[in-house]
Protein backbone atom coordinates (compact mmCIF):
# COMPACT_ATOMS: atom_id res chain seq x y z
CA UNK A 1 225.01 21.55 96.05
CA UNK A 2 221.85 23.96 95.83
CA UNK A 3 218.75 22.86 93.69
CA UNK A 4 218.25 25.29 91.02
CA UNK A 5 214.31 26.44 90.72
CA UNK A 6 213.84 24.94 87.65
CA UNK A 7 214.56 21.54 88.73
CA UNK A 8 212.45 19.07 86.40
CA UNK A 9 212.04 16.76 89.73
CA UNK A 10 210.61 19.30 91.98
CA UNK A 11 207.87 20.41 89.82
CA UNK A 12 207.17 16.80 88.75
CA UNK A 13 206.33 16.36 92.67
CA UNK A 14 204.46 19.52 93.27
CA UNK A 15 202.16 19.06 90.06
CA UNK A 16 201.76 15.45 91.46
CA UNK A 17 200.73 16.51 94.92
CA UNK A 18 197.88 19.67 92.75
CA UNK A 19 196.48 16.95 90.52
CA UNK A 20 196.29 14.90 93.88
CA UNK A 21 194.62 17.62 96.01
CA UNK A 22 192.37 18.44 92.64
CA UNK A 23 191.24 14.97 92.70
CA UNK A 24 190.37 14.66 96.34
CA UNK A 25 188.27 18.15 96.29
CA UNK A 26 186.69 16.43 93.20
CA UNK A 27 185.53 13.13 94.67
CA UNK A 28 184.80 14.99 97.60
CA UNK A 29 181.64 16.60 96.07
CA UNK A 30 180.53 13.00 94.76
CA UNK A 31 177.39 11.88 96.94
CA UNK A 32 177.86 8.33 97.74
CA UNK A 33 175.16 5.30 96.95
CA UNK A 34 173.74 3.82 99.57
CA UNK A 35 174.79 0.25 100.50
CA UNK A 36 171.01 -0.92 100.29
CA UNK A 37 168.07 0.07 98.87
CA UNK A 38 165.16 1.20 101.20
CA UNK A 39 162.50 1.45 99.05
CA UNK A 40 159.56 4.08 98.67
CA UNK A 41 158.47 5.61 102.66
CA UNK A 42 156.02 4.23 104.22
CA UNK A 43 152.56 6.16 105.83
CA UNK A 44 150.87 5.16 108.85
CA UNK A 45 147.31 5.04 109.33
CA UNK A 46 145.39 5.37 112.86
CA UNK A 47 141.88 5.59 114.12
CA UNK A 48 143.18 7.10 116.90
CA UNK A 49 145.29 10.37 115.88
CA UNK A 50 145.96 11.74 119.08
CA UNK A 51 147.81 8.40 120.19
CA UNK A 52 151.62 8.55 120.26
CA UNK A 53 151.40 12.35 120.47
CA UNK A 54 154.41 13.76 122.89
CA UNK A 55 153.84 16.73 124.97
């Protein structure tokens, strides 16, 4: 027996697997938090500025 296109079943799936795909593309664009907090960046100070300098 052949499924007729209108079958209420087969478009249940398909707009299952849009709103699926929809959601992923969604939550895909959603930065995530970081696991721990680093606080503010720290500066460094030196009397010497040309230590540490790569060439």
């Amino acid at each position: 027996m052949r499924r007729q296109a209108g079958d209420p079943a087969r478009w249940r799936r398909r707009a299952a697997r849009v709103a699926l795909l929809a959601l992923l593309c969604l939550l895909a664009g959603v930065p995530a938090k970081p696991l721990v907090d680093l606080g503010p960046q720290q500066a460094v100070r030196s009397l010497n500025p040309q230590m540490g300098v790569h060439t």
